[in-house]
Protein backbone atom coordinates (compact mmCIF):
# COMPACT_ATOMS: atom_id res chain seq x y z
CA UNK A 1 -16.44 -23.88 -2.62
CA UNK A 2 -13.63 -22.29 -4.88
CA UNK A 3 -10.33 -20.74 -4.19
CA UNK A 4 -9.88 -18.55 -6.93
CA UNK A 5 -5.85 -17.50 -8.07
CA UNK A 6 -4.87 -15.64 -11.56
CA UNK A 7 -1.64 -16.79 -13.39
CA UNK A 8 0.59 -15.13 -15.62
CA UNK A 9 4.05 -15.51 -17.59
CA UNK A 10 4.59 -11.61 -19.33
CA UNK A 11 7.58 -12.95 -21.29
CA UNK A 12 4.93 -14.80 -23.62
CA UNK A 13 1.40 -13.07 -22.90
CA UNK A 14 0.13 -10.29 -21.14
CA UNK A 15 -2.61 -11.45 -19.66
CA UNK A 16 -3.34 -13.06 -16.39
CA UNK A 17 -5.32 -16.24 -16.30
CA UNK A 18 -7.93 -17.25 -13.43
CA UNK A 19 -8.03 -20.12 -12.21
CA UNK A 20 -9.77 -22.11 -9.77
CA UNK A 21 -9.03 -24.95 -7.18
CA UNK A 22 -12.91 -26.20 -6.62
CA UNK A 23 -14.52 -28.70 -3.96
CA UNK A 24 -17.35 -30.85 -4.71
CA UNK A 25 -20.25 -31.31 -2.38
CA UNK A 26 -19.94 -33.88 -0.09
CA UNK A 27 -23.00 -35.38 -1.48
CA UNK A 28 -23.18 -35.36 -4.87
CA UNK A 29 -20.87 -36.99 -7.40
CA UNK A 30 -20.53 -34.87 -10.85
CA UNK A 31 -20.54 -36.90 -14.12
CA UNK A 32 -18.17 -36.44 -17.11
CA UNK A 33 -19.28 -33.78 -19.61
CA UNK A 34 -19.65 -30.20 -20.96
CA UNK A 35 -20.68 -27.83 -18.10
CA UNK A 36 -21.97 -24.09 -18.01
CA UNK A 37 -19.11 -21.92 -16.12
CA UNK A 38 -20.60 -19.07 -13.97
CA UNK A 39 -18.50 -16.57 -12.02
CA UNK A 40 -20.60 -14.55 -9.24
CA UNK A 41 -24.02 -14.30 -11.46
CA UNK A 42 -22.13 -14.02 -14.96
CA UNK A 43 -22.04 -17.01 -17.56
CA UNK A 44 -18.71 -16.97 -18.36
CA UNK A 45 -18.53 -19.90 -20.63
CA UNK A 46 -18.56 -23.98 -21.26
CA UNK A 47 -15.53 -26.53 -20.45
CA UNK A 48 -15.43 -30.07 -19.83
CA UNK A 49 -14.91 -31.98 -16.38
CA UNK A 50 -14.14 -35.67 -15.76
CA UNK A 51 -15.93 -37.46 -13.38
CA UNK A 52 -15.56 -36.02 -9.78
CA UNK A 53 -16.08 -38.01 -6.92
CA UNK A 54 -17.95 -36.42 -3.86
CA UNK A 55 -15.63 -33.99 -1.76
CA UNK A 56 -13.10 -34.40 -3.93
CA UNK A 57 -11.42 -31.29 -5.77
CA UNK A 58 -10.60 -30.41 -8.66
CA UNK A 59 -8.78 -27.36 -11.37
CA UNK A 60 -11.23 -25.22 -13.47
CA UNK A 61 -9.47 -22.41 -15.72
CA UNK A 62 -11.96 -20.01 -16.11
CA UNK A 63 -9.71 -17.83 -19.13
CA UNK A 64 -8.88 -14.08 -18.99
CA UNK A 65 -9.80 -11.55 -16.62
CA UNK A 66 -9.15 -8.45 -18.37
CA UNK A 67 -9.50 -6.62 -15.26
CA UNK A 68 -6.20 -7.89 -14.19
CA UNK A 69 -3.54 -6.33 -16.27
CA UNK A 70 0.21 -7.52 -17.06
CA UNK A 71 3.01 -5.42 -18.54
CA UNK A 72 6.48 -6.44 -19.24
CA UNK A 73 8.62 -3.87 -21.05
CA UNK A 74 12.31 -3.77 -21.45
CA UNK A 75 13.56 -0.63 -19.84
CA UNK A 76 17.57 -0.76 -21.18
CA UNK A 77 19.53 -2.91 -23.54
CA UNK A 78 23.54 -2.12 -23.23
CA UNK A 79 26.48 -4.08 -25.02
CA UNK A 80 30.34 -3.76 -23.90
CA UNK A 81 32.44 -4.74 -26.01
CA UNK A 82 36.03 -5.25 -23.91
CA UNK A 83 38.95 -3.45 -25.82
CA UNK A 84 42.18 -4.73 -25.48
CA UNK A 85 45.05 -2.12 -26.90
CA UNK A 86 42.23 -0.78 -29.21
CA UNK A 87 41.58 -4.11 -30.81
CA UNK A 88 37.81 -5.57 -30.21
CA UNK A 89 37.92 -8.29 -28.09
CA UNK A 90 35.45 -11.26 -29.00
CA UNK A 91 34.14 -11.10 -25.57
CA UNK A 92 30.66 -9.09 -25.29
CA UNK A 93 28.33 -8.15 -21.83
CA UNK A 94 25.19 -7.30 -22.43
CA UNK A 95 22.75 -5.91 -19.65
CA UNK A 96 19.10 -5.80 -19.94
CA UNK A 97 16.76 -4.51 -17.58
CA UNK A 98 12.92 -5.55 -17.63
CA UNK A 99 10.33 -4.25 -15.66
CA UNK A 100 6.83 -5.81 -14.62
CA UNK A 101 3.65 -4.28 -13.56
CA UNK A 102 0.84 -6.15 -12.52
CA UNK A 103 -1.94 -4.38 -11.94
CA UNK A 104 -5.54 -5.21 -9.72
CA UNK A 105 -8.03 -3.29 -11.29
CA UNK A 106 -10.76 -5.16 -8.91
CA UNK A 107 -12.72 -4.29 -5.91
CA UNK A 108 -11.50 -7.21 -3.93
CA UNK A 109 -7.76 -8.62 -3.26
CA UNK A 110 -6.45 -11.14 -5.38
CA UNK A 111 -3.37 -13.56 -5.62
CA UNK A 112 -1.37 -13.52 -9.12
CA UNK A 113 1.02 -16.06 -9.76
CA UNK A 114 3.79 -14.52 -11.26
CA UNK A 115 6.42 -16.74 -13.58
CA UNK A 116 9.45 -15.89 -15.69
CA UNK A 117 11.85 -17.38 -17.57
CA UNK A 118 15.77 -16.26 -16.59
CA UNK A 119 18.55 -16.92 -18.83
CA UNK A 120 20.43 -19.76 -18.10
CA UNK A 121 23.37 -20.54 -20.59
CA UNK A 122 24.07 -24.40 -21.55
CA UNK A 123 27.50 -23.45 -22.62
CA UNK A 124 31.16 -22.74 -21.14
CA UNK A 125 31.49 -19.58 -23.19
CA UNK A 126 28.53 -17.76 -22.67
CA UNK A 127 27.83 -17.11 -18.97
CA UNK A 128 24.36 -15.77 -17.81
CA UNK A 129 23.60 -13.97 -14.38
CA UNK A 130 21.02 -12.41 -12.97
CA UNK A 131 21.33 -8.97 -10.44
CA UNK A 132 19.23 -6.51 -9.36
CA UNK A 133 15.90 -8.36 -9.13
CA UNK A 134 13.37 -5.72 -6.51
CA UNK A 135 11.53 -8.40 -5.33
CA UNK A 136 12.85 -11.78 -4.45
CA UNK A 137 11.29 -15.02 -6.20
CA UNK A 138 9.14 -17.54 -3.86
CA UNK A 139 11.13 -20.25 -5.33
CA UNK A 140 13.79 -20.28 -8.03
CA UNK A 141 13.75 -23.29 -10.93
CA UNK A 142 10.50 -23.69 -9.95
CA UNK A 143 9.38 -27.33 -9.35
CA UNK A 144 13.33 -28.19 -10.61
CA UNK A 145 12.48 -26.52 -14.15
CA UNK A 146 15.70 -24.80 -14.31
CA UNK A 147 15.70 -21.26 -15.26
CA UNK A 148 12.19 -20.62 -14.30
CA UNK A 149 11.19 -18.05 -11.11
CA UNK A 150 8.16 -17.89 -9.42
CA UNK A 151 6.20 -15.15 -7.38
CA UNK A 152 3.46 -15.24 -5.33
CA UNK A 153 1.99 -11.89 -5.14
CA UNK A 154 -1.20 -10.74 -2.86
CA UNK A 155 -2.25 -7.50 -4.65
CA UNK A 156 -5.01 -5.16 -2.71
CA UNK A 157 -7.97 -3.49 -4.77
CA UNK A 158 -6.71 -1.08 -7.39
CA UNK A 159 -3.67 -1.64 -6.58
CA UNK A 160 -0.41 -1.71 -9.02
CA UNK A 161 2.79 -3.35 -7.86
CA UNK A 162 6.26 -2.97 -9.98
CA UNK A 163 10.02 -4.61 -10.21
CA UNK A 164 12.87 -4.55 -11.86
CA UNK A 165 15.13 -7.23 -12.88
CA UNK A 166 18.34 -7.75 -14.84
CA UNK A 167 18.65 -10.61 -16.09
């Protein structure tokens, strides 16, 4: 039995990633090796397993599914600059908007972990917030790496689901 979920980070690739959680048979131990990766009746191609002990699970990243599609694209960059009595100030905002579409292409619903990296500043003169965000994270700094946001999101067949953020 499998339990099949699709990854993704669109800052650094546009791709989603599938991914499987798998159970072993309750009678039959698998040995360490190369094995043959087959998705429905397609060979899909080779990876390696340790040894896995009956019933026990176990991760198998099955690569790209191009029928899954990612899109991040920066929608607006704007810098203020803060006058004071016509004089530039050294203080600067800048706003930038993002948006990300994620997009099932499939005949059957799917669930597409969603991750993205918010700015987080490390100094006392720069100061980073985030506003405007459509849909809310499942968890911020996800598993306490700071700055990183997580979605879960359950997409129906040819579906396409959108947000906006500003971070």
């Amino acid at each position: 039995k499998a339990e099949f979920e699709y990854s993704t980070f669109p800052k650094e690739s546009a791709y989603a990633y599938l991914g499987s959680r798998v159970e072993n048979s309750p009678t039959m131990q698998l040995l360490a090796g190369e094995v043959n990766l087959f998705l429905e009746d397609d060979y899909i191609g080779k990876s390696s397993i340790d040894t896995i002990g009956t019933g026990e699970k176990f991760d198998l990243y099955l690569g790209v599914d191009e029928n899954v599609k990612v899109k991040r694209d920066q929608v607006s960059k704007k810098v203020d600059e803060v006058l004071l009595v016509g004089i530039p100030s050294p203080n600067r905002k800048t706003t930038l908007v993002y948006k990300i579409t994620v997009e099932n292409n499939k005949d059957r619903p799917i669930t597409v972990n969603l991750f993205e990296a918010m700015p987080i500043s490390e100094s006392d003169r720069i100061h980073a917030k985030v506003s405007d965000v459509d849909v809310q994270p499942k968890e911020k700094d996800w598993k306490d790496r700071k700055g990183v946001w997580f979605w879960e999101l359950k997409l129906n067949p040819k579906v396409k689901q959108s947000s906006h953020c500003s971070p």
